[in-house]
Each structure stands twice: as C-alpha cells, then as structure tokens.
N, C-alpha and C. Protein backbone atom coordinates (compact mmCIF):
# COMPACT_ATOMS: atom_id res chain seq x y z
N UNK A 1 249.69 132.95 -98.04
CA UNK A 1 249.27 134.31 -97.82
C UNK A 1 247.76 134.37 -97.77
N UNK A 2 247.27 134.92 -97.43
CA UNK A 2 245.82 135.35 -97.00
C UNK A 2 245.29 136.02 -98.14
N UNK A 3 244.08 136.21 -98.63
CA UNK A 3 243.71 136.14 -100.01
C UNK A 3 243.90 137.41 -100.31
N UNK A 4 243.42 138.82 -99.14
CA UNK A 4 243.62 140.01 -99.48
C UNK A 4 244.74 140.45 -99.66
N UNK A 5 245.65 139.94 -98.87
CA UNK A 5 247.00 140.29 -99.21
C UNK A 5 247.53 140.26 -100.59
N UNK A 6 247.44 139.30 -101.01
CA UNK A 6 247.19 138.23 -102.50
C UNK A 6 246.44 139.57 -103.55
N UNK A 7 245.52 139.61 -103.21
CA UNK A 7 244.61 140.34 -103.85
C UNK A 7 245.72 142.03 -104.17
N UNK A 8 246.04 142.80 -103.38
CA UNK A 8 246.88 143.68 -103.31
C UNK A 8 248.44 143.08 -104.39
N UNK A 9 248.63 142.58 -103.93
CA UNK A 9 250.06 141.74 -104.30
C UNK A 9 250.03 142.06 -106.65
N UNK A 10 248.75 141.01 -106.87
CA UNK A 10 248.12 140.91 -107.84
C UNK A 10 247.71 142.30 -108.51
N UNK A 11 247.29 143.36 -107.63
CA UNK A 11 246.78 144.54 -108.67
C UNK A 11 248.13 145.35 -108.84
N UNK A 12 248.95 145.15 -107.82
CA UNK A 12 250.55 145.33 -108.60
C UNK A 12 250.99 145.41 -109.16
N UNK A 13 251.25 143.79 -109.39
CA UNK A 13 251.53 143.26 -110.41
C UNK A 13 251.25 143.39 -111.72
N UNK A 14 250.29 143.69 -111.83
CA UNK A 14 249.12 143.93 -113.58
C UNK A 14 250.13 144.92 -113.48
N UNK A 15 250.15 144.58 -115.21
CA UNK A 15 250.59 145.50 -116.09
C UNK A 15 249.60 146.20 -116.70
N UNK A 16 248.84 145.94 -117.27
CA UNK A 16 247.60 146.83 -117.70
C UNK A 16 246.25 147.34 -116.91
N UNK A 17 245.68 148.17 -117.14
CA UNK A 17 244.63 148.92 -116.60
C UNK A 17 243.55 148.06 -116.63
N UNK A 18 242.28 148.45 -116.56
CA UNK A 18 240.87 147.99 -116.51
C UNK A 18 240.43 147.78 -117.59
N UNK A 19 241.34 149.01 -118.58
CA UNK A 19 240.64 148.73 -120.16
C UNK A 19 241.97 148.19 -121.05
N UNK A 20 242.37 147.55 -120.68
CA UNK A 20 243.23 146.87 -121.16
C UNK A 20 244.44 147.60 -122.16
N UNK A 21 245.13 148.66 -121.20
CA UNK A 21 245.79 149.58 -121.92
C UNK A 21 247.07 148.89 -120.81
N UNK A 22 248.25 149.28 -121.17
CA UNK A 22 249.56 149.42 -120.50
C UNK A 22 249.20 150.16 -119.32
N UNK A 23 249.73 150.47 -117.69
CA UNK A 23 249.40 150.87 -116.90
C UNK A 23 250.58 151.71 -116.92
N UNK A 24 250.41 153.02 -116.69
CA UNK A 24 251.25 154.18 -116.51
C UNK A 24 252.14 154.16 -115.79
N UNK A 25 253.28 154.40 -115.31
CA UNK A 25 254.27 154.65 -113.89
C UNK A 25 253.02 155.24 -113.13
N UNK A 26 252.32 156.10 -113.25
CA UNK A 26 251.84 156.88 -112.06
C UNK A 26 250.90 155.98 -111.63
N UNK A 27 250.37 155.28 -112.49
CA UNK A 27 249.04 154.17 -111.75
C UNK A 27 249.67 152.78 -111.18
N UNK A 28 251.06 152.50 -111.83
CA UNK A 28 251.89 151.38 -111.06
C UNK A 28 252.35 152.16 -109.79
N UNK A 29 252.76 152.83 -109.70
CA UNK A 29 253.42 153.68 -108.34
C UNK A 29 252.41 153.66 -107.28
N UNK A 30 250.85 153.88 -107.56
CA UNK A 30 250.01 154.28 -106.74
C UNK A 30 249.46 152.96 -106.15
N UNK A 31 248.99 151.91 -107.12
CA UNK A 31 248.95 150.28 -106.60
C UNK A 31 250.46 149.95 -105.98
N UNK A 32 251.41 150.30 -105.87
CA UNK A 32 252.90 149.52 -105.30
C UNK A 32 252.27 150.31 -104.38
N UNK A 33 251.68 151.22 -104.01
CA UNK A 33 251.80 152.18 -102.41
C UNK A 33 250.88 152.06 -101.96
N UNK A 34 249.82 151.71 -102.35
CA UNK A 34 248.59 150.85 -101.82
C UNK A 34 249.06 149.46 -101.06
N UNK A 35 250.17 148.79 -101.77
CA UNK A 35 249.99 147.28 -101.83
C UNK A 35 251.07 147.48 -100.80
N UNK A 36 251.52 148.24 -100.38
CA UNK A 36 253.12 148.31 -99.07
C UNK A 36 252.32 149.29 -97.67
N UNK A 37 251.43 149.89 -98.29
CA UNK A 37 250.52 150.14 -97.18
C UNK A 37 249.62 148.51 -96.64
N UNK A 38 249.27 148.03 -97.43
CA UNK A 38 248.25 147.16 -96.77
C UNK A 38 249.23 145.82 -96.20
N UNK A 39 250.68 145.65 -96.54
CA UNK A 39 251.50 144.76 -96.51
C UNK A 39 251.51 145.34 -94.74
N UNK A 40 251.87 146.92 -94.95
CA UNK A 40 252.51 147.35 -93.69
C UNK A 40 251.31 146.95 -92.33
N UNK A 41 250.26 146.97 -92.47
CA UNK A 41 249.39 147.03 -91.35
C UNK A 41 249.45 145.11 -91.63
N UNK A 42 249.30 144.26 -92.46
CA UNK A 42 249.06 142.96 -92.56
C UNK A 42 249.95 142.81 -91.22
N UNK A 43 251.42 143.07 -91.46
CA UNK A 43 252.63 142.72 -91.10
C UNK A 43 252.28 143.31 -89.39
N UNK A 44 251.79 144.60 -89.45
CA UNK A 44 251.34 144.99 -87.97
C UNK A 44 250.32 144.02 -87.58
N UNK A 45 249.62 143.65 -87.95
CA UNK A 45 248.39 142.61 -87.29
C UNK A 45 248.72 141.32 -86.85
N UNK A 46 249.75 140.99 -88.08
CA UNK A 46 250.03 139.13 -87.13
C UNK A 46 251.47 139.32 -87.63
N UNK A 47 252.46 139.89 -87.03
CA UNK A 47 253.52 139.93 -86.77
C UNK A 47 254.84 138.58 -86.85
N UNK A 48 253.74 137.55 -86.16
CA UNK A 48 254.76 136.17 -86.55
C UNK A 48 254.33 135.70 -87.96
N UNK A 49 253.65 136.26 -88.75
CA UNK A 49 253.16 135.75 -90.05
C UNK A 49 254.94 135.33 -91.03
N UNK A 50 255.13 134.72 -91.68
CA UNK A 50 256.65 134.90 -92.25
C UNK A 50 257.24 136.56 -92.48
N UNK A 51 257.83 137.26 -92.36
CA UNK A 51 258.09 138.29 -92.70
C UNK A 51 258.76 138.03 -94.27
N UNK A 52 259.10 137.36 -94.60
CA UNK A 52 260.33 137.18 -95.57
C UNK A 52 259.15 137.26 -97.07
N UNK A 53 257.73 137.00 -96.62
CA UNK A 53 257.13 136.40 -97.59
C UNK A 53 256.64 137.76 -98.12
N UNK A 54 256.38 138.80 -96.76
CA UNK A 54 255.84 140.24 -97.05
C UNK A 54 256.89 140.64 -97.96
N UNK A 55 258.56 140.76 -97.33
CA UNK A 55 259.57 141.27 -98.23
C UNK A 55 259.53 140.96 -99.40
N UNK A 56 259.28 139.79 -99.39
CA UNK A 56 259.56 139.33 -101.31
C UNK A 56 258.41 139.89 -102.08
N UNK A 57 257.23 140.08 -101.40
CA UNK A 57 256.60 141.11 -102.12
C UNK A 57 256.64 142.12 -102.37
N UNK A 58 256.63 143.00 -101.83
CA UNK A 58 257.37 144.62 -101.54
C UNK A 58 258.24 144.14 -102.46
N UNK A 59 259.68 143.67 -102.36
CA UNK A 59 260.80 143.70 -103.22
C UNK A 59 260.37 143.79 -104.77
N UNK A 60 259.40 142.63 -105.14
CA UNK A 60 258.87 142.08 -106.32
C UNK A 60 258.29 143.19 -106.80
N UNK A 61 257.26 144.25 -106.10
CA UNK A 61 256.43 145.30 -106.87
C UNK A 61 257.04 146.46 -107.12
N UNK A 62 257.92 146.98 -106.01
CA UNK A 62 258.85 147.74 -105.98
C UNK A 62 259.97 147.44 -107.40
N UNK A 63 260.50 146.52 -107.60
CA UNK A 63 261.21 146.11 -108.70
C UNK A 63 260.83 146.36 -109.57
N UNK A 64 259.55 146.10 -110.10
CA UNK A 64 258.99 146.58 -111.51
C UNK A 64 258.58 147.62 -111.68
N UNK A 65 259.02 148.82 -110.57
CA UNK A 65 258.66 149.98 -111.08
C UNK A 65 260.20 150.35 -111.13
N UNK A 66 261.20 149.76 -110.84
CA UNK A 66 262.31 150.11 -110.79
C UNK A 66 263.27 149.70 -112.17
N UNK A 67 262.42 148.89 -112.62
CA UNK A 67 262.66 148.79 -114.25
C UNK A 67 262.44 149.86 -115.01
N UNK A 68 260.97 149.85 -114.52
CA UNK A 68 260.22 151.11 -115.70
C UNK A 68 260.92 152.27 -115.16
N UNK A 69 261.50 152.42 -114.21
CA UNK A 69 262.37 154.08 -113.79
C UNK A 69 264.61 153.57 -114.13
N UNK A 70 264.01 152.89 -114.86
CA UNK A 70 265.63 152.31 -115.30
C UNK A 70 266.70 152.20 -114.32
N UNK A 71 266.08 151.77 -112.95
CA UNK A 71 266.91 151.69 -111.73
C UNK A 71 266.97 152.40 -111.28
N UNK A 72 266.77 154.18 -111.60
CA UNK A 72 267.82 154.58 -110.90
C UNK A 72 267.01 155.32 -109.23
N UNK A 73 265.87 155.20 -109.09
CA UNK A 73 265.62 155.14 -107.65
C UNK A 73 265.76 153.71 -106.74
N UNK A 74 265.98 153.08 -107.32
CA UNK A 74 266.47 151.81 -105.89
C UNK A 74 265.40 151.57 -105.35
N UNK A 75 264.04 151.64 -105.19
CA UNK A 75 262.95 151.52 -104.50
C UNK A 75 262.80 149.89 -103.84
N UNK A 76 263.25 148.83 -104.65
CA UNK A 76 263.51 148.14 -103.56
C UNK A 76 264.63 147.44 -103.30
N UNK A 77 265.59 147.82 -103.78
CA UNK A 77 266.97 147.78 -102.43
C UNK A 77 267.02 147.56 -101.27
N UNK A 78 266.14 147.99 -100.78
CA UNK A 78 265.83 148.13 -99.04
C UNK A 78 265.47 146.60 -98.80
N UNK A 79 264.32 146.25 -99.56
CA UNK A 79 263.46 145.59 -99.52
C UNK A 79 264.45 143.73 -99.72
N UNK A 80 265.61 144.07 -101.14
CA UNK A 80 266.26 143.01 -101.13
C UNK A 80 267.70 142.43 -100.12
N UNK A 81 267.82 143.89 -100.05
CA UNK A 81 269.11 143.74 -98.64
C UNK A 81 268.23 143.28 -97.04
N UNK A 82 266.92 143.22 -96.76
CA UNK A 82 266.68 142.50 -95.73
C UNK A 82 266.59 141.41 -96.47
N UNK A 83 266.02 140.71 -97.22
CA UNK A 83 265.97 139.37 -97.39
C UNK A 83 267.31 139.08 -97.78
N UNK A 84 268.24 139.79 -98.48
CA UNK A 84 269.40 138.74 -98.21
C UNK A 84 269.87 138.21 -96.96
N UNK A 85 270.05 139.44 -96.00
CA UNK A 85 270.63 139.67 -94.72
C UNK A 85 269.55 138.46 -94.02
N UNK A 86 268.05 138.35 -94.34
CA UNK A 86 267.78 137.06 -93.58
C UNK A 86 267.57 135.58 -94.41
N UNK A 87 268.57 135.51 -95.08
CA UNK A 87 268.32 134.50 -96.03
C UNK A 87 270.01 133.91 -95.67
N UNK A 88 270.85 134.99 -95.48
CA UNK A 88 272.07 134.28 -95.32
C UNK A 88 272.50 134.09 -93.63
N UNK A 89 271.60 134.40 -92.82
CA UNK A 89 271.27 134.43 -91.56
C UNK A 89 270.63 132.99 -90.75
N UNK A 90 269.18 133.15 -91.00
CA UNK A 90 268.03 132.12 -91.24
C UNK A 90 268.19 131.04 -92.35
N UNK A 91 268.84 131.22 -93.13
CA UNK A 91 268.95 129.83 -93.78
C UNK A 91 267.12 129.56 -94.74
N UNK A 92 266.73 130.25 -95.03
CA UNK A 92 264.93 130.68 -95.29
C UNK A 92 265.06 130.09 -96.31
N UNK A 93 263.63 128.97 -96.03
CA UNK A 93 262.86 128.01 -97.16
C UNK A 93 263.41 128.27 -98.64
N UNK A 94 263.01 129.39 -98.16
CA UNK A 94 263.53 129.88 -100.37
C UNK A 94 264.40 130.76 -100.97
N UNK A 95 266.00 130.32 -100.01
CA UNK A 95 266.92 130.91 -100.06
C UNK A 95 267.48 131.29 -100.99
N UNK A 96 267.48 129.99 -102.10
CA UNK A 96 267.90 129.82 -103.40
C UNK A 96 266.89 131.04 -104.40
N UNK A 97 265.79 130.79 -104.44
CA UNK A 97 265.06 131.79 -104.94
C UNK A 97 265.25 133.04 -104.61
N UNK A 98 265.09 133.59 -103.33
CA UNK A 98 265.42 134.77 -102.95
C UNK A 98 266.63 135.29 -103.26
N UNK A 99 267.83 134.66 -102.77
CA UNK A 99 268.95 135.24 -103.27
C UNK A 99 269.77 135.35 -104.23
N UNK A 100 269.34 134.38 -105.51
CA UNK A 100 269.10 134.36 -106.50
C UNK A 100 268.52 135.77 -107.54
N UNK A 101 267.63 136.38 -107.28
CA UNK A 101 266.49 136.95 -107.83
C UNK A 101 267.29 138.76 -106.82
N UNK A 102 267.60 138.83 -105.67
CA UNK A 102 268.32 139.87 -105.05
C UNK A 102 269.39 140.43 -105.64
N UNK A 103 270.34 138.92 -105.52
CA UNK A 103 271.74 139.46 -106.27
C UNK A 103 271.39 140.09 -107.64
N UNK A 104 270.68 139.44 -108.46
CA UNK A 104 270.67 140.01 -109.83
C UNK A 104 270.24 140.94 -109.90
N UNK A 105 269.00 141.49 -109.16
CA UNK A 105 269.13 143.27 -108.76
C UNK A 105 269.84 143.89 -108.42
N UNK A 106 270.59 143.52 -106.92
CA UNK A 106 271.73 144.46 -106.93
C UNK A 106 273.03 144.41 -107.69
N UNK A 107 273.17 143.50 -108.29
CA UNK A 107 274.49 143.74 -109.59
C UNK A 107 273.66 145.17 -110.12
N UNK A 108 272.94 144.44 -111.01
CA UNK A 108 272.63 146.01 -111.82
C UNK A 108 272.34 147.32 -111.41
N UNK A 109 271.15 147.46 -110.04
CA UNK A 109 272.24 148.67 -109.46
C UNK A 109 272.97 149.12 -108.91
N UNK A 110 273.90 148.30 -108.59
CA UNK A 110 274.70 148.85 -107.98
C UNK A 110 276.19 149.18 -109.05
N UNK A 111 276.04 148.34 -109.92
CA UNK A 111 276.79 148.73 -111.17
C UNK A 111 276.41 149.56 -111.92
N UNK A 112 275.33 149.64 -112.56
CA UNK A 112 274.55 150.45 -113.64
C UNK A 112 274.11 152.46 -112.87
N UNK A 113 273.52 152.19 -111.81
CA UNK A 113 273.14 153.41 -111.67
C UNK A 113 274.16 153.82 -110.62
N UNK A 114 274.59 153.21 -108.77
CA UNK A 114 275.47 153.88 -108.40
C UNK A 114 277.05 154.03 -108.80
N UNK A 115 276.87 153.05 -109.97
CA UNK A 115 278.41 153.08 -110.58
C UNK A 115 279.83 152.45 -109.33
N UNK A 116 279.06 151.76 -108.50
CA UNK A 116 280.07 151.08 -107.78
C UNK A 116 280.45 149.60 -108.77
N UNK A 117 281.71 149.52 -108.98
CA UNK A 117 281.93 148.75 -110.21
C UNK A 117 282.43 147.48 -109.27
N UNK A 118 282.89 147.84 -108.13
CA UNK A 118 283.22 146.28 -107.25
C UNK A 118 282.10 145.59 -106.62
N UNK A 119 281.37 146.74 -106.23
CA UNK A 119 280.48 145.94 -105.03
C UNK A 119 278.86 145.51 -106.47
N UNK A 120 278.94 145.95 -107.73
CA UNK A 120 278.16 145.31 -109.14
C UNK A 120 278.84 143.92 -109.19
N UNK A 121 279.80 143.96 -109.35
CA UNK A 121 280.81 142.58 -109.74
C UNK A 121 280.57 141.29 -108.90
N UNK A 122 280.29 141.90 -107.64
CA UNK A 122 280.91 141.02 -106.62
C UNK A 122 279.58 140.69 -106.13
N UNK A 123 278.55 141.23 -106.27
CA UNK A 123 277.02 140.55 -106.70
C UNK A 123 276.52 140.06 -107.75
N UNK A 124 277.41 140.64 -109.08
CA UNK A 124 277.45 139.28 -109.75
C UNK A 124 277.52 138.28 -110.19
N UNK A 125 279.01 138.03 -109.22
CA UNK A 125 279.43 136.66 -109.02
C UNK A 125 278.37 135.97 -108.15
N UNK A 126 277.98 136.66 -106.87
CA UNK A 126 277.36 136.45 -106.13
C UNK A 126 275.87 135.01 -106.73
N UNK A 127 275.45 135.84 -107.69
CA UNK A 127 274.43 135.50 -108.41
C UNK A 127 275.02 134.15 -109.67
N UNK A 128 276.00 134.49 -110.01
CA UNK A 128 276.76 133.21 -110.81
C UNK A 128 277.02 132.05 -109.80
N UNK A 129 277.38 132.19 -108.61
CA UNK A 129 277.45 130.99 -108.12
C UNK A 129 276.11 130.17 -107.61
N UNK A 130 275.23 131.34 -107.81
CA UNK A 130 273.49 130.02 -107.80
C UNK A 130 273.00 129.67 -109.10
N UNK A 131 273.72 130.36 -109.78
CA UNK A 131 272.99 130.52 -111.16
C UNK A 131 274.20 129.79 -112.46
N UNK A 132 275.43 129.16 -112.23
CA UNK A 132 276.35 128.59 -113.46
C UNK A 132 275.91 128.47 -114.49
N UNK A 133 275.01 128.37 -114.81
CA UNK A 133 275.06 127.87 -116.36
C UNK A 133 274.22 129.14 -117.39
N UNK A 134 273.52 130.41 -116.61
CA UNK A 134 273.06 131.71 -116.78
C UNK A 134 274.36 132.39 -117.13
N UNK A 135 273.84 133.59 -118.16
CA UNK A 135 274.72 134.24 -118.77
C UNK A 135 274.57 135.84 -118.86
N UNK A 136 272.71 135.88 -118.15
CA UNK A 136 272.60 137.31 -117.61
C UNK A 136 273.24 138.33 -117.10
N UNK A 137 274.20 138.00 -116.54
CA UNK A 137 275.22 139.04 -116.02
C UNK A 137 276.89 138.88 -116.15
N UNK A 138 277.11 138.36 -117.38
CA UNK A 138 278.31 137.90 -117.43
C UNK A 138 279.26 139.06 -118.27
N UNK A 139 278.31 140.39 -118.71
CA UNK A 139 278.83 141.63 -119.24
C UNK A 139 279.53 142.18 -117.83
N UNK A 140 278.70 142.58 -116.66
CA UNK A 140 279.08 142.80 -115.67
C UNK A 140 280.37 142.23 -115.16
N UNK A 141 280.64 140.72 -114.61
CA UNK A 141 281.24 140.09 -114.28
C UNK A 141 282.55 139.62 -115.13
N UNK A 142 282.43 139.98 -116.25
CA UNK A 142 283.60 140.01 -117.12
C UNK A 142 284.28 141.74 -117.38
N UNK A 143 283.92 142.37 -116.77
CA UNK A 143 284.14 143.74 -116.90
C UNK A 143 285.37 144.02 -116.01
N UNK A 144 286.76 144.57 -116.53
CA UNK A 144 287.74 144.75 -115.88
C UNK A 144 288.06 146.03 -115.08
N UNK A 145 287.91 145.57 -114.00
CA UNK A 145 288.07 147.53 -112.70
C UNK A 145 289.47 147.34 -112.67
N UNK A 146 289.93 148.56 -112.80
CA UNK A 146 291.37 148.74 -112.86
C UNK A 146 291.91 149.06 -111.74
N UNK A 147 292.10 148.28 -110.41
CA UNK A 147 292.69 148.98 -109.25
C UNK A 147 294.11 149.40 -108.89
N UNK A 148 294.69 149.18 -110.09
CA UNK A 148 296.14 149.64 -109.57
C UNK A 148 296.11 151.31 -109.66
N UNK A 149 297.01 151.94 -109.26
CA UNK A 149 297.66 153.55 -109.47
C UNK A 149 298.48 153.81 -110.52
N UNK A 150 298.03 154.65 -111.09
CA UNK A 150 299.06 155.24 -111.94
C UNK A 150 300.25 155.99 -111.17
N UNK A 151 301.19 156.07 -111.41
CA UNK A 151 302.62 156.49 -110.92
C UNK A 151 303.09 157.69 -111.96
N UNK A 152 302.91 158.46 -111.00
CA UNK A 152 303.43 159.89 -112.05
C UNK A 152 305.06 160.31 -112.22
C-alpha cells in the first residue's frame, strides 16, 4: 500500500486520541469516514491497484466501530461479503486470512443482531472449517434451531 493510504488506514485504527485518552465512537466514526473517503478516491485513481487490499481495510475499520456499536449497524458487512464473494471466486493471496476473519463476523451478526439463526450457524461452521482447533464460535455452532412444526 502506498504510505498515505497506510497513513489513513493507521489513524483508524488508534484507539486513543492525541492525548492519550480512549477515542470516542464519534471521533472513531469520523477517522473510519475520512479513511473510506480517501480509500474511495485511492481506489478511483489507480483502479488496477488490488481492490481486495482496499476492502480489507474498509472491512477492518468499519469492524471496530461495529464492536463498539455491539453489531448492530453492520457497517462492514458490505465490505466482508465482497471479499468473500472475491475470495471464493479469485482464489485471493489471502484467502485463508480473509475468509477466516469475514466468516467470524458474519456468524455474529448475522446470529446475534439479525437473529437469522441458520444463515449465524452456517457461517460458523463456515469459519470452523479454517479454523478446527478454535473454539470462538462454538456457542453459536452448537446451538440447536428447531426446524420441525408443531402439529396442532
């Protein structure tokens, strides 16, 4: 990546301020929208640059505000459903990493906040089969959906 990009990427990332306090949602929100603005024109300027590398950023900054908002805006969802979609496509350098690090986001929201209890599960497994010997999501994945009908 190119250093400014980098540079953006990095003030993101920080967790703390200038004076070495915790950084607020509102001052993480405002660096993530800085740092997806300057991603967005990077990405307009040299276009064949990797795209996958912009996504995983976006995904990555977006994510940690999606902690601190306890999931439940999805902010980068977007961001991890293209890199899956080109990771299981493209076959991409850092497939394992990427889809790795995706699935385990979308288990949790898609279990935790939209309360879809199959399509949580079934990215959890998703994520167990790169991950066997991890136990991060095995509340999820051991969790029984009841699909039969009751019969009145």
């Amino acid at each position: 990546m190119f250093n400014w990009v980098t540079v953006y990427y990095s003030k993101a990332k920080e967790e703390f301020d200038e004076t070495g306090q915790p950084k607020t949602l509102e001052q993480m929100l405002a660096d993530v929208k800085e740092c997806e603005e300057a991603f967005n024109n990077f990405q307009a300027k040299y276009p064949d640059y990797k795209q996958e590398n912009v996504l995983w950023c976006l995904a990555e900054v977006w994510r940690n505000i999606d902690i601190k908002e306890s999931y439940v805006n999805g902010r980068a969802l977007k961001y991890f459903e293209q890199l899956i979609a080109m990771a299981e496509k493209q076959g991409l350098s850092n497939s394992y990493f990427i889809l790795s690090n995706a699935y385990h986001y979308n288990a949790i929201y898609y279990y935790i906040v939209v309360k879809d209890l199959n399509k949580g599960i079934a990215y959890a497994k998703k994520f167990k089969e790169l991950n066997p010997e991890s136990t991060d999501l095995d509340k999820i994945i051991n969790t029984k959906v009841n699909t039969s009908r009751r019969r009145r």
